[in-house]
C-alpha atoms as a PDB file:
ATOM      1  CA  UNK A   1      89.265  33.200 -33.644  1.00  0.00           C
ATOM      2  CA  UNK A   2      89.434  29.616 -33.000  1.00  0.00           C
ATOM      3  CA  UNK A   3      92.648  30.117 -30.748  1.00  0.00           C
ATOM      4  CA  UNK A   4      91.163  32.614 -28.869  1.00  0.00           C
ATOM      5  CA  UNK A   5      87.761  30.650 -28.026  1.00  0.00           C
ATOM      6  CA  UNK A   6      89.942  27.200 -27.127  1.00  0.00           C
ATOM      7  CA  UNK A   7      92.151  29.969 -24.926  1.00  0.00           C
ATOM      8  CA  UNK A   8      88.429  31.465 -23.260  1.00  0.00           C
ATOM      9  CA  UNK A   9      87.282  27.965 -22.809  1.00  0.00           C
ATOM     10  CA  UNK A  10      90.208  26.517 -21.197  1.00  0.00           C
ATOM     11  CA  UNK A  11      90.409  29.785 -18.666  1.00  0.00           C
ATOM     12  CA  UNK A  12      86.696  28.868 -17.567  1.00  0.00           C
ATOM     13  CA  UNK A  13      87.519  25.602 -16.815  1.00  0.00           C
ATOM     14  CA  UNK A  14      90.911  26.402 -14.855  1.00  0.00           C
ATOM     15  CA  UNK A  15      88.876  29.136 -13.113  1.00  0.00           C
ATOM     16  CA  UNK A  16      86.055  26.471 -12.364  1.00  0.00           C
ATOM     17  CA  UNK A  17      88.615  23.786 -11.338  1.00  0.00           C
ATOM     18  CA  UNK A  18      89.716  26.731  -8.968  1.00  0.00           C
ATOM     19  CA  UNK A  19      86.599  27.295  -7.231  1.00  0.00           C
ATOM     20  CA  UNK A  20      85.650  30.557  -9.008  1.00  0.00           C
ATOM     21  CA  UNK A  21      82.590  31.110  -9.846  1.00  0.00           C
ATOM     22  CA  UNK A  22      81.493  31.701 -13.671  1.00  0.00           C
ATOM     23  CA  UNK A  23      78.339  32.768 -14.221  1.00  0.00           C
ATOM     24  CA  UNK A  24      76.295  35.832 -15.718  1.00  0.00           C
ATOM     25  CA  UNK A  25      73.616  36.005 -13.544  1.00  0.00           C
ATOM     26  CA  UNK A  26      72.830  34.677 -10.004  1.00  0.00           C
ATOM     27  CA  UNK A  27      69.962  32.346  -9.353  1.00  0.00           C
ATOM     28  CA  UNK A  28      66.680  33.842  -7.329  1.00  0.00           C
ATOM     29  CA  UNK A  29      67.727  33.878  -4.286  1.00  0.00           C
ATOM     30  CA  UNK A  30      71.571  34.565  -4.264  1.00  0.00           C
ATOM     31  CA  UNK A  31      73.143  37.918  -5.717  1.00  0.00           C
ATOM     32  CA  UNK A  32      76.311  38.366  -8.152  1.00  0.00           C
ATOM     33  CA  UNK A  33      79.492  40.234  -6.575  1.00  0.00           C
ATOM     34  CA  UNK A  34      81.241  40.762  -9.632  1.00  0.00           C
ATOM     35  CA  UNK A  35      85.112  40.665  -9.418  1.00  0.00           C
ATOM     36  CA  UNK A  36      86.060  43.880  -8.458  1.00  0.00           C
ATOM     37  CA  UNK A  37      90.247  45.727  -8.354  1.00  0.00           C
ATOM     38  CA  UNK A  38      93.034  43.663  -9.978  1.00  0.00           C
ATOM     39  CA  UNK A  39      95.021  40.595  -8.271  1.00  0.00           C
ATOM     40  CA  UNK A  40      96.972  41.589  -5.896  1.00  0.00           C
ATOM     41  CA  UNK A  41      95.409  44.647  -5.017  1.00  0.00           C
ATOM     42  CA  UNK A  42      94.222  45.422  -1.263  1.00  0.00           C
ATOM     43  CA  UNK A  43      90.826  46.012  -2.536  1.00  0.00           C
ATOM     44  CA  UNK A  44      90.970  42.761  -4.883  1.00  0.00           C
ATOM     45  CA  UNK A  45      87.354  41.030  -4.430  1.00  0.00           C
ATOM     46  CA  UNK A  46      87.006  37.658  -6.567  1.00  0.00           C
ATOM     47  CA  UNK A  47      83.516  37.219  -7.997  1.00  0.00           C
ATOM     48  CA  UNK A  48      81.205  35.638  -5.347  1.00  0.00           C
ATOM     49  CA  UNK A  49      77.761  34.462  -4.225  1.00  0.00           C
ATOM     50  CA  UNK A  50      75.983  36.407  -1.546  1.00  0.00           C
ATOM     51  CA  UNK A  51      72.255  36.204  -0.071  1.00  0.00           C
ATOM     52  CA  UNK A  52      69.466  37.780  -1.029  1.00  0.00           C
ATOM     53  CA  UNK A  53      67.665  38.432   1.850  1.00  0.00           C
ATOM     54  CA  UNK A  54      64.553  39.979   0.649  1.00  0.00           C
ATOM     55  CA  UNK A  55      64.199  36.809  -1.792  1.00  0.00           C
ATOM     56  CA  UNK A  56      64.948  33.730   0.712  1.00  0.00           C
ATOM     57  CA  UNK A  57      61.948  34.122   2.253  1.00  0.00           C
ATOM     58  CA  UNK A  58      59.815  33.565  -1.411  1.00  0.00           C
ATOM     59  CA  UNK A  59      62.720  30.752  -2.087  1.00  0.00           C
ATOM     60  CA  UNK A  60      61.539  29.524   1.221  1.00  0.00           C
ATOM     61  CA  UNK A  61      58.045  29.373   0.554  1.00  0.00           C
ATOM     62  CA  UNK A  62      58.208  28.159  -2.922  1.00  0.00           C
ATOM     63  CA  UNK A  63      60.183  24.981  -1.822  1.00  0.00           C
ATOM     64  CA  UNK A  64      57.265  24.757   0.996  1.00  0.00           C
ATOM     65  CA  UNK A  65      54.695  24.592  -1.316  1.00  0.00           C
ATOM     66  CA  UNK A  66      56.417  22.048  -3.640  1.00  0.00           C
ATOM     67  CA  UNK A  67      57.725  19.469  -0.988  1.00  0.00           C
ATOM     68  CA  UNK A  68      55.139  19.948   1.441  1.00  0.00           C
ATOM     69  CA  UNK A  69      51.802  20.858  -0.471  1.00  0.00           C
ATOM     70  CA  UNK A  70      52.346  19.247  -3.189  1.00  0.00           C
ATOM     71  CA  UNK A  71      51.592  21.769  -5.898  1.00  0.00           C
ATOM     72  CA  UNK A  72      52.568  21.989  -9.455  1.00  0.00           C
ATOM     73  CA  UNK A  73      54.314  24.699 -11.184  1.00  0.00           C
ATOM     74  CA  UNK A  74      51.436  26.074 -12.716  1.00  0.00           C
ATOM     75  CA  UNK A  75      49.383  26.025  -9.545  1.00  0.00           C
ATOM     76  CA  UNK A  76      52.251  27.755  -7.642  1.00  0.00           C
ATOM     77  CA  UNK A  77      52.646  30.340 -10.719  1.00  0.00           C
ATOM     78  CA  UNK A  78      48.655  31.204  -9.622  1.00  0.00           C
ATOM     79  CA  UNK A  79      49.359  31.251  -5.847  1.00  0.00           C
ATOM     80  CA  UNK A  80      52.085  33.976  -6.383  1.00  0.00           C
ATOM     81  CA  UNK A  81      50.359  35.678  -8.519  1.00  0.00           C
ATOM     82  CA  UNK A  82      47.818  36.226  -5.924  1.00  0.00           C
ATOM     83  CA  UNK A  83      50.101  37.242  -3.428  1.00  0.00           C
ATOM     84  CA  UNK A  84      51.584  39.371  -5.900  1.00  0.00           C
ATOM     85  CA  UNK A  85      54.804  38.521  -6.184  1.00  0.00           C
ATOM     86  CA  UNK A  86      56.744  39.535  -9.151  1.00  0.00           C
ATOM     87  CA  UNK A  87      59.714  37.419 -10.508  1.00  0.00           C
ATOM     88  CA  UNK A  88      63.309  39.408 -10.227  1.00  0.00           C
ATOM     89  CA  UNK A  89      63.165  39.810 -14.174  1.00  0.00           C
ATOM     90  CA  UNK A  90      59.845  39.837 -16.327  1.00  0.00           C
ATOM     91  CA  UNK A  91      58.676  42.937 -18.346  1.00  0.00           C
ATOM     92  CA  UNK A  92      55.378  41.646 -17.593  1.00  0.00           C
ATOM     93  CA  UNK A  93      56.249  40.394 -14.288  1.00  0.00           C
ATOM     94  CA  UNK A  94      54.518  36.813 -14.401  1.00  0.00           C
ATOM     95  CA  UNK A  95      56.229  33.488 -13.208  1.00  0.00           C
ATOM     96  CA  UNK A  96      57.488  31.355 -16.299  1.00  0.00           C
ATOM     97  CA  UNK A  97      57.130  27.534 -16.054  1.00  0.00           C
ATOM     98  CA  UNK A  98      60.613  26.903 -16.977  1.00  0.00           C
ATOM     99  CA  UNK A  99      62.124  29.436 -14.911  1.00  0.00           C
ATOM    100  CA  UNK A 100      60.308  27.892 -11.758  1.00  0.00           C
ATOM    101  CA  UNK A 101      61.184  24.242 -13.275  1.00  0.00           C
ATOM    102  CA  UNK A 102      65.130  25.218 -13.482  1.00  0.00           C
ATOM    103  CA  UNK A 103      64.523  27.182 -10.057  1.00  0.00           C
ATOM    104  CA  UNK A 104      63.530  23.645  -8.127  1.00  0.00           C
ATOM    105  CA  UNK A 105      66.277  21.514  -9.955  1.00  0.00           C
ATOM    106  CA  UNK A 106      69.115  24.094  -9.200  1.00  0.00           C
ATOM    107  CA  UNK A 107      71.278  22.531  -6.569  1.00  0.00           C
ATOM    108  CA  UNK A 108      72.990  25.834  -5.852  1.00  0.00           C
ATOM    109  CA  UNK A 109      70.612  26.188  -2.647  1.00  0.00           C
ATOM    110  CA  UNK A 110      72.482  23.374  -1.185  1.00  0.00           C
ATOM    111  CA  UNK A 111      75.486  24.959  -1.694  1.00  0.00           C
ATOM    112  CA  UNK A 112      76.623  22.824  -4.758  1.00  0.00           C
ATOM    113  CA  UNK A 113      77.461  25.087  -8.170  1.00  0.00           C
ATOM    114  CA  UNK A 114      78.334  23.786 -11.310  1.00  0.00           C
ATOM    115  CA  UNK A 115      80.303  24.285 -14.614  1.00  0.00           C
ATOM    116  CA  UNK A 116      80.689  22.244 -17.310  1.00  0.00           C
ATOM    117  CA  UNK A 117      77.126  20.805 -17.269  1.00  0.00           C
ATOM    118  CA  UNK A 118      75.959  20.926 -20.691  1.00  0.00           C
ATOM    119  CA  UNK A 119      77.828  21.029 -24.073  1.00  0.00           C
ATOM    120  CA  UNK A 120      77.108  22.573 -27.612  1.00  0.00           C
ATOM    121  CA  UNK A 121      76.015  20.401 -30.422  1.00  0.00           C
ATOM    122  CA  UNK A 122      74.635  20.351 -33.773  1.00  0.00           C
ATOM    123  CA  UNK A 123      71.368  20.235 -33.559  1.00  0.00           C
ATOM    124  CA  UNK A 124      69.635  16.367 -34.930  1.00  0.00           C
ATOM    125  CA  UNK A 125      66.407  17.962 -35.751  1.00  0.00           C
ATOM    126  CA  UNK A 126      67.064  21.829 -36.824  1.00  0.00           C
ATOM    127  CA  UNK A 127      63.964  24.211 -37.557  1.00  0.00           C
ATOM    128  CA  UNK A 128      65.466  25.469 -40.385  1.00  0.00           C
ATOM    129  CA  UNK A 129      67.309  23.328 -42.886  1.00  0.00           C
ATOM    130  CA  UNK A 130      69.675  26.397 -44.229  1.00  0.00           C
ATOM    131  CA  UNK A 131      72.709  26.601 -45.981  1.00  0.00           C
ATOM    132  CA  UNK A 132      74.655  28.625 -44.381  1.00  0.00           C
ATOM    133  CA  UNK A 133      74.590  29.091 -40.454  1.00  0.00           C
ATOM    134  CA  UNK A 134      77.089  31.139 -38.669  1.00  0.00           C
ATOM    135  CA  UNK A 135      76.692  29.099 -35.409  1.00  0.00           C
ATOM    136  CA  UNK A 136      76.763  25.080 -35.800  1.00  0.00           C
ATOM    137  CA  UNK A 137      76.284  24.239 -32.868  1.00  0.00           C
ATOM    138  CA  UNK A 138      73.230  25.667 -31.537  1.00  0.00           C
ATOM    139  CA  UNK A 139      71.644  22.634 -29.312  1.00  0.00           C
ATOM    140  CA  UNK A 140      72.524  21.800 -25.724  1.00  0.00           C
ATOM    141  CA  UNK A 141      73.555  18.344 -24.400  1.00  0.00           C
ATOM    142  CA  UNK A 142      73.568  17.480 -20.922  1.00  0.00           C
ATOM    143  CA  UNK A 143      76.473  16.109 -19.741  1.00  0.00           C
ATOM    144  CA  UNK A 144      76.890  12.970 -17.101  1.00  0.00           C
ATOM    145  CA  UNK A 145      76.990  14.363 -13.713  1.00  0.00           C
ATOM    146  CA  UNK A 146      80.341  12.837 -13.180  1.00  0.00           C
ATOM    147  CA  UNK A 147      81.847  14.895 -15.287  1.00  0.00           C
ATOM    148  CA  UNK A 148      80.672  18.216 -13.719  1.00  0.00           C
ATOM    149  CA  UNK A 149      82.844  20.469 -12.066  1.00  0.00           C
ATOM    150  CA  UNK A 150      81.507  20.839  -8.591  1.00  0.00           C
ATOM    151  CA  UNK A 151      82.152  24.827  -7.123  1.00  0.00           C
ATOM    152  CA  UNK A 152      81.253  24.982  -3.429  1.00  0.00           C
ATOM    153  CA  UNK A 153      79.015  28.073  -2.987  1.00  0.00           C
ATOM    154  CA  UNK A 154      77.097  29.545   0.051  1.00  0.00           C
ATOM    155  CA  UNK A 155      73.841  27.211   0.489  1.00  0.00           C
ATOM    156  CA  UNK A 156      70.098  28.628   1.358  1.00  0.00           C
ATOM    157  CA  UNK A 157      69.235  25.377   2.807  1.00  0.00           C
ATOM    158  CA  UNK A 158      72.331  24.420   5.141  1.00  0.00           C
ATOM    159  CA  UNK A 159      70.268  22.813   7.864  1.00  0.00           C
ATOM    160  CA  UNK A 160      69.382  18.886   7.460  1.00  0.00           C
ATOM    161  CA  UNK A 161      65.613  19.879   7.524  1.00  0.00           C
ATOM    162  CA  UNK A 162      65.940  22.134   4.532  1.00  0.00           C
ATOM    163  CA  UNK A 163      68.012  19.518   3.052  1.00  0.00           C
ATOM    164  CA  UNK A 164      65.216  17.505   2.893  1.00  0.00           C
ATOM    165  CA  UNK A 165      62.880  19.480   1.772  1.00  0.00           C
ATOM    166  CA  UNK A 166      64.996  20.329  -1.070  1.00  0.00           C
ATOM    167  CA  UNK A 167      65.283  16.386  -1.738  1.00  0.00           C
ATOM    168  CA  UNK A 168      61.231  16.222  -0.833  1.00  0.00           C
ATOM    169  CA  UNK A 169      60.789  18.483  -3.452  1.00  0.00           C
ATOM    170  CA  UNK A 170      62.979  17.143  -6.276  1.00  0.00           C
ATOM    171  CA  UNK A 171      60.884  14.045  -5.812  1.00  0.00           C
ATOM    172  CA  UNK A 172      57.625  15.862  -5.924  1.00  0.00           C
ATOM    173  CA  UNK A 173      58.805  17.422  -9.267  1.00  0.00           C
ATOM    174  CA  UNK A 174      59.555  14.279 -10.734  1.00  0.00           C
ATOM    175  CA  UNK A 175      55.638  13.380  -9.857  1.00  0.00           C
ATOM    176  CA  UNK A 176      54.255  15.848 -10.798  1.00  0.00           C
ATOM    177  CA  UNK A 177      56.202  15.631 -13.627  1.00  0.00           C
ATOM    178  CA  UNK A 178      55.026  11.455 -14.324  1.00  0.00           C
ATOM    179  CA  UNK A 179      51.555  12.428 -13.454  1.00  0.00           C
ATOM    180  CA  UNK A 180      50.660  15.247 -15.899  1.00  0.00           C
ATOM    181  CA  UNK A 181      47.619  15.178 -18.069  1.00  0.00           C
ATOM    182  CA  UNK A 182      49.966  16.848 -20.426  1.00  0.00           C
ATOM    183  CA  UNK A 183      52.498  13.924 -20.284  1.00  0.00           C
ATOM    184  CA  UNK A 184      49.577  11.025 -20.755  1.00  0.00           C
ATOM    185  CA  UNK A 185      49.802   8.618 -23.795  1.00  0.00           C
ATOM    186  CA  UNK A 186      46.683   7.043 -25.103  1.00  0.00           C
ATOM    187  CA  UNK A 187      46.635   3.824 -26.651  1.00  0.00           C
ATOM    188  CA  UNK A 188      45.042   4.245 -30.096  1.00  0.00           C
ATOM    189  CA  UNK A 189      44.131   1.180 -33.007  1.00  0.00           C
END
């Protein structure tokens, strides 16, 4: 068992190092070609990244209201809710925080994938203090970005202006982010 998950893992990483993409599910946005015939074939299609063009335009306009706007996560959550926009996959088809939070961060749109970002560790603090666990290792670590295996993909945002809105927005996140009520510390005796 061990052999074969060192054999899995050092596949991915070839395939990464390759330029293949390795993922289970493409970001809003961008849809999943899965690999399709056998090497060699005529028909041989290596998994790839296409656009969604019925979603660009709500990628668009999410970005917009970030960079431009100024709105938080929750406030944009509202606004499409009033517009009634669904999310690609909710059974009760509401916007999650997190889901809009990873959505902003994901450089993807600029045509930058990655592998390799994170790594499995035992968690410090576990919620349960068992015994026995079948899985160690059930925490994420993020890795340094230097060690990231960069996998050029088809951007969303290939012109400089949408470059910068995608930067404008990364900063606005991180505001937005400082300037929570959640996030506030009060100084107590």
């Amino acid at each position: 068992r061990a052999k074969i998950a060192e054999r899995f893992r050092l596949g991915k990483i070839r395939k990464a190092k390759n330029g293949h993409i390795i993922m289970s599910e493409a970001p809003y946005g961008l849809t999943l070609v899965r690999r399709q015939g056998k090497p060699g074939d005529a028909a041989f299609v290596e998994t790839h990244l296409v656009r969604n063009e019925k979603e660009i335009p709500v990628l668009r306009m999410l970005f917009e209201w970030l960079a431009y706007e100024g709105l938080t996560i929750r406030k944009i959550i509202k606004r499409l809710q009033q517009l009634g926009i669904p999310p690609r996959k909710s059974l009760r088809g509401v916007w999650n925080t997190s889901t809009l939070s990873t959505l902003f961060k994901n450089k993807i749109y600029i045509g930058e994938s990655h592998y390799g970002a994170s790594r499995a560790i035992i968690p410090a603090k576990p919620l349960k203090n068992e015994v026995y666990k079948k899985y160690k290792k059930t925490s994420r670590k993020i890795r340094p970005e230097s060690e990231w295996i960069v996998i050029p993909v088809p951007a969303i945002f290939e012109s400089d202006a949408d470059k910068d809105m995608f930067t404008r927005a990364q900063i606005q996140l991180k505001r937005n982010f400082d300037l929570s009520d959640r996030n506030k510390k009060n100084e107590y005796l």
